[in-house]
Protein backbone atom coordinates (compact mmCIF):
# COMPACT_ATOMS: atom_id res chain seq x y z
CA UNK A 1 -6.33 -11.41 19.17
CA UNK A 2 -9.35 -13.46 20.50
CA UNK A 3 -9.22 -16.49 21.85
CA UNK A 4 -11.64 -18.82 20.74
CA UNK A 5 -11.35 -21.30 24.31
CA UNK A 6 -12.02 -18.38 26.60
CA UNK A 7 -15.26 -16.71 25.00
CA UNK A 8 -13.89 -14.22 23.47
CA UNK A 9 -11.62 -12.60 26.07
CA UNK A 10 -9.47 -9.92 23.98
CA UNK A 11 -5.91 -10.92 24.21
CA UNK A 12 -2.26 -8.95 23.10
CA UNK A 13 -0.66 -10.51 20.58
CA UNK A 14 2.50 -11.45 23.49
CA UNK A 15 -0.21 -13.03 25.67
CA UNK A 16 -1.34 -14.92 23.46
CA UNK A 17 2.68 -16.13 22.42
CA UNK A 18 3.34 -17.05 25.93
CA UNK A 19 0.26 -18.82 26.16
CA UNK A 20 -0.45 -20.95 22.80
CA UNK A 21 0.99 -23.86 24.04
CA UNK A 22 -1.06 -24.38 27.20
CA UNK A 23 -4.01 -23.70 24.98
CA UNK A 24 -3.27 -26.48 22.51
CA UNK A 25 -1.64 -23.89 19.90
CA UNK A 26 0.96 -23.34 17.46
CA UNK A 27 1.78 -20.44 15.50
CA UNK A 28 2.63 -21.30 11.96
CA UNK A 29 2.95 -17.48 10.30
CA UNK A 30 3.27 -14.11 12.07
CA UNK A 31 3.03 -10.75 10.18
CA UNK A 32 2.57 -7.02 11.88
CA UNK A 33 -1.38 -7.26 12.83
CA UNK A 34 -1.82 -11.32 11.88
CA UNK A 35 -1.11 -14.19 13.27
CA UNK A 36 -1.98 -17.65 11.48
CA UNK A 37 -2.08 -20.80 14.26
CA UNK A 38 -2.57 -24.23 14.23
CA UNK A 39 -5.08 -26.14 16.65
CA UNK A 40 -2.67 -29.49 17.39
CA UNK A 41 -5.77 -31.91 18.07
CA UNK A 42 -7.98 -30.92 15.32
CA UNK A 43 -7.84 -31.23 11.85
CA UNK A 44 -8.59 -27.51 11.52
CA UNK A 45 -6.33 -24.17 11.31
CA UNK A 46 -7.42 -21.04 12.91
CA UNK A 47 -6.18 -17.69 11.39
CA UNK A 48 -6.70 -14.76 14.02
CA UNK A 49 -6.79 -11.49 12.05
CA UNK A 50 -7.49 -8.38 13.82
CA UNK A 51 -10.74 -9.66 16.04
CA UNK A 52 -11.78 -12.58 13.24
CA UNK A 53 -10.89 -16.14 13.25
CA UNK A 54 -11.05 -18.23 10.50
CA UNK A 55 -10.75 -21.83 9.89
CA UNK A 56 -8.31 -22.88 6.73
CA UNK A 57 -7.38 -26.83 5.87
CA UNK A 58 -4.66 -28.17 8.12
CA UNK A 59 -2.49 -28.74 5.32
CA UNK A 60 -1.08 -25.68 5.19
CA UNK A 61 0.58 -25.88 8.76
CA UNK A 62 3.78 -27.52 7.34
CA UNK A 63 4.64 -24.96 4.83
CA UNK A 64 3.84 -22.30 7.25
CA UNK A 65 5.68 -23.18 10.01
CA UNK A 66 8.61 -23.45 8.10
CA UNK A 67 8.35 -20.07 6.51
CA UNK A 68 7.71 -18.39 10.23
CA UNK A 69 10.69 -20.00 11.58
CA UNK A 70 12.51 -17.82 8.16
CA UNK A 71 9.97 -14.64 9.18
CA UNK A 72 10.99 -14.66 12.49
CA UNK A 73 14.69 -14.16 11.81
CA UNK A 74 14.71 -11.14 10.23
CA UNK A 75 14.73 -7.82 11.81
CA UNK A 76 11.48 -6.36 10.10
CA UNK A 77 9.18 -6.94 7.85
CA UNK A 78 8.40 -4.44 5.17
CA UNK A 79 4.39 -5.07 3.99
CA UNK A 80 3.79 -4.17 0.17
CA UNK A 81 6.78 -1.34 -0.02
CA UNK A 82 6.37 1.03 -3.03
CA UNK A 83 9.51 1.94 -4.86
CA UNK A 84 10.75 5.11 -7.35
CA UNK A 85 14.20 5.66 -8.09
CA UNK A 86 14.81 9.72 -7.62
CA UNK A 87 17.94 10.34 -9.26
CA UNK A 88 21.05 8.67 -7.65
CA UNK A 89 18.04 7.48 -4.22
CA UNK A 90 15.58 4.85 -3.78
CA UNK A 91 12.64 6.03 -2.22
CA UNK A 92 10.79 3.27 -0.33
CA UNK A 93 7.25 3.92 1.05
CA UNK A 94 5.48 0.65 3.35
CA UNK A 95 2.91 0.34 5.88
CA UNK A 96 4.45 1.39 9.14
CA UNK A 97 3.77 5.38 7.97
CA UNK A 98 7.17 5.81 6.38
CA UNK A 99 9.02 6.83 3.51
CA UNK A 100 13.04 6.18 3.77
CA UNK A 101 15.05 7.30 1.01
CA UNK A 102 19.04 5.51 0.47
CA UNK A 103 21.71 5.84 -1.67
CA UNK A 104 21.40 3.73 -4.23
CA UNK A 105 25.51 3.22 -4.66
CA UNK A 106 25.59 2.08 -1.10
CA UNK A 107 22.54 1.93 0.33
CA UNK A 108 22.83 3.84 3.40
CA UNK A 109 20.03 4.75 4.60
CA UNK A 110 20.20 9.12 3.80
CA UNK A 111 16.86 10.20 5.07
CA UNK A 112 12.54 9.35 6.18
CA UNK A 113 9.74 11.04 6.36
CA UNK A 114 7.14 10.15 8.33
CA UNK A 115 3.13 10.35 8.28
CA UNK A 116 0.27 9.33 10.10
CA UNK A 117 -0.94 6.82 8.01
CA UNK A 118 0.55 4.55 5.14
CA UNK A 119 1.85 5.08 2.13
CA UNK A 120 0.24 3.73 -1.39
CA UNK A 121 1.47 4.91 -4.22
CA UNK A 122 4.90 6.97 -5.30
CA UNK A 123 5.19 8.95 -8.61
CA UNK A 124 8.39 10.92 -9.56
CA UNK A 125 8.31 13.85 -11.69
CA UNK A 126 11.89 14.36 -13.04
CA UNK A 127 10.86 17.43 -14.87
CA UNK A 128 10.06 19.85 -11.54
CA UNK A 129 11.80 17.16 -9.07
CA UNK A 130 9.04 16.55 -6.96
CA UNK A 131 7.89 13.40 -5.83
CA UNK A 132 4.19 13.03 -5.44
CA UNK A 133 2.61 10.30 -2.46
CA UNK A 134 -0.58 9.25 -1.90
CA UNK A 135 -2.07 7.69 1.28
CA UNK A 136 -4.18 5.33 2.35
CA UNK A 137 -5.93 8.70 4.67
CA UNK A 138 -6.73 9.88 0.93
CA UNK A 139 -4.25 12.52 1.26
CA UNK A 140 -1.52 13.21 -1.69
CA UNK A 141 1.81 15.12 -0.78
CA UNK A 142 4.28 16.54 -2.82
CA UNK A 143 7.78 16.28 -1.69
CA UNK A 144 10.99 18.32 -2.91
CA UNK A 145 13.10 15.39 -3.91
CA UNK A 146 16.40 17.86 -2.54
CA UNK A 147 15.21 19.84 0.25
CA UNK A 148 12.07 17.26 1.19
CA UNK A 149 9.95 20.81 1.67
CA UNK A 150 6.08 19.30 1.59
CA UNK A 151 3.17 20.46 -0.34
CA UNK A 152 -0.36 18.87 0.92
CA UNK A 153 -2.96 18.22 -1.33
CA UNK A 154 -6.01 17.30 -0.01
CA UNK A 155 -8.70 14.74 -1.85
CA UNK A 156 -10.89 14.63 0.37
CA UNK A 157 -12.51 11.44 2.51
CA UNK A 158 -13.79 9.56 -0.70
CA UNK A 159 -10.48 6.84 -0.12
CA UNK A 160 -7.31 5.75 -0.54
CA UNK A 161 -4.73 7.33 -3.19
CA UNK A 162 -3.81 4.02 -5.14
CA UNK A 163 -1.94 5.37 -8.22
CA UNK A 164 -0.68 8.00 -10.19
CA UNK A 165 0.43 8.69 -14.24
CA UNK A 166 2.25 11.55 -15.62
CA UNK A 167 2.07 13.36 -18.93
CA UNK A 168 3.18 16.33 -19.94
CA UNK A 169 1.95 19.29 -17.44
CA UNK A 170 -0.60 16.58 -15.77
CA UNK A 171 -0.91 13.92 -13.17
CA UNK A 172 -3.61 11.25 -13.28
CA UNK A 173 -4.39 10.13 -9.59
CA UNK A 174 -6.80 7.33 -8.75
CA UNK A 175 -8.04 7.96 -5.45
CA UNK A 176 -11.16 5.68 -3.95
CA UNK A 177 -13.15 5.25 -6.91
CA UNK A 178 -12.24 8.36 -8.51
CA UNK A 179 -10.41 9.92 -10.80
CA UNK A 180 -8.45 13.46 -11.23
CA UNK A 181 -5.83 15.38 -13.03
CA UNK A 182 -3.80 17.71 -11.43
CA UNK A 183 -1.45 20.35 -12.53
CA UNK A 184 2.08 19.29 -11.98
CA UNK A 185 3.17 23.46 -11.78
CA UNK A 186 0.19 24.64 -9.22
CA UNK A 187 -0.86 21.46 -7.85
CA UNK A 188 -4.87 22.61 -8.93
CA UNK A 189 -7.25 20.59 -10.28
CA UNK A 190 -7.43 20.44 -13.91
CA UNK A 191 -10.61 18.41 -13.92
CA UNK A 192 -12.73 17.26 -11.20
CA UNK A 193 -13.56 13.77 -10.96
CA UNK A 194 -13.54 11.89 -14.34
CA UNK A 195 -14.64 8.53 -13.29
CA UNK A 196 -18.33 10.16 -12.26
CA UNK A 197 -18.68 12.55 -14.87
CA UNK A 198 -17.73 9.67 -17.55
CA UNK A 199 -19.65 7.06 -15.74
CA UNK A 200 -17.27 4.70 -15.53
CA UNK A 201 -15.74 2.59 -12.72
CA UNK A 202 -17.94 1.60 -9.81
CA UNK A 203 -15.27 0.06 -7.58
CA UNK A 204 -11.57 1.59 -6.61
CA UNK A 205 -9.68 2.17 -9.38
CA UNK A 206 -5.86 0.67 -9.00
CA UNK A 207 -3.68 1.46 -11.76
CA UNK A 208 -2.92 3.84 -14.48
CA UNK A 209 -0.81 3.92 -17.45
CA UNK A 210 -0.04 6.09 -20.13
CA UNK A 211 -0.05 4.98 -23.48
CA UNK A 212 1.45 7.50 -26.41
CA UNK A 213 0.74 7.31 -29.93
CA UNK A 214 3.37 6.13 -32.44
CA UNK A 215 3.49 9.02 -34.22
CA UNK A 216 2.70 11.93 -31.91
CA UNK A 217 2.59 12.16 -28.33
CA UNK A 218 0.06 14.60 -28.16
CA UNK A 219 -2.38 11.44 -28.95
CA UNK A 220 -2.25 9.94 -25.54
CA UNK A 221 -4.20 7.96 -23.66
CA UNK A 222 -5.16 6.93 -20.27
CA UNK A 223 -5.70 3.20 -18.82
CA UNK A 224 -7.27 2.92 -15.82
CA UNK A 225 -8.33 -0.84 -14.14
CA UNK A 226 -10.42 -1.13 -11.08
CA UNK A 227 -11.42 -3.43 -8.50
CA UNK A 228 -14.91 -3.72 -10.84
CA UNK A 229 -12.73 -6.43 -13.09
CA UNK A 230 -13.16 -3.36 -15.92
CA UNK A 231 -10.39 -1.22 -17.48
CA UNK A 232 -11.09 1.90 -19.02
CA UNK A 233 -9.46 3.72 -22.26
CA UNK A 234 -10.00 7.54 -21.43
């Protein structure tokens, strides 16, 4: 966190707690790595993010003080989880490098796997019970959904893995701004990257969906969208 009064001397997050109110402070919203404050004698907000502040209208500060007084009373806070039911478990990846798996009866918590950096995206293939996760390091593994043995399959440093979409033998994965299929038996690469070869989406691609025919499911297709505001029929 920087302070803005003190020329940009880098401060911890609990510094700058115990001190907002000598500096004329009040934090409104509080999430892992942001903290949103108010400046009390100015009609301004300041949002500290990481090492940037920015300024937002002051009439926000009512609404979020009222929702960190809620934030602040629960245990932890879960960014953007990603969910798959995996028979009778709920598999729930988030941001804190974690995937913990409960019983879906009782929810008890049965199991987690860690990594070094978050999880993005969760696929389950019921057919071989594996469960395939992709990371923000650009990194997809393949999990045993009984014995939680690990298969890594690199993508290499092109971005994050943002989604996945199963068909038959095949995976569709969406990783940076491109786009492969994978063999769900060998975990190879059944074609390389689709979105260059294709010309077709210039920004990350974040979703996938398989769409079968009416008649026969060997006429399916593939929709991708993409942070370029496009989505593709492959």
């Amino acid at each position: 966190i920087i302070d803005p009064s003190a020329e940009d001397t880098p401060m911890t997050v609990d510094e700058f707690d115990n001190n907002r109110h000598d500096d004329g402070y009040d934090t409104l919203d509080q999430t892992e790595d942001t903290i949103i404050i108010a400046e009390e004698d100015d009609d301004d907000d300041v949002v500290a993010s990481d090492k940037e502040i920015l300024f937002i209208e002051s009439q926000l500060a009512t609404i979020r003080k009222s929702r960190f007084q809620l934030m602040s009373q629960m245990e932890e806070l879960v960014a953007h989880p990603v969910l798959v039911v995996v028979g009778n478990t709920l598999w729930v990846g988030d941001t804190k490098k974690a995937i913990t798996i409960y019983e879906l009866q009782t929810w008890e918590e049965k199991h987690t796997l860690f990594h070094s950096v978050p999880v993005k995206a969760m696929m389950y293939d019921e057919y071989y019970k594996k469960v395939w996760c992709g990371y923000s390091g650009g990194d997809i593994i393949v999990y045993d959904s009984v014995t939680y043995e690990k298969t890594i399959i690199p993508c290499g440093n092109i971005g994050s893995v943002e989604c996945f979409a199963q068909y038959m033998t095949s995976v569709w994965v969406g990783v940076g701004k491109a786009l492969y299929v994978y063999s769900k038996r060998t975990y190879m690469k059944k074609r390389e990257d689709i979105n260059a070869v294709e010309n077709g989406h210039t920004d990350w691609i974040r979703s996938l969906l398989v769409v079968t025919d009416n008649v026969s499911e060997d006429q399916a297709k593939v929709w991708s969208s993409s942070d370029d505001g496009t989505v593709i029929l492959w």
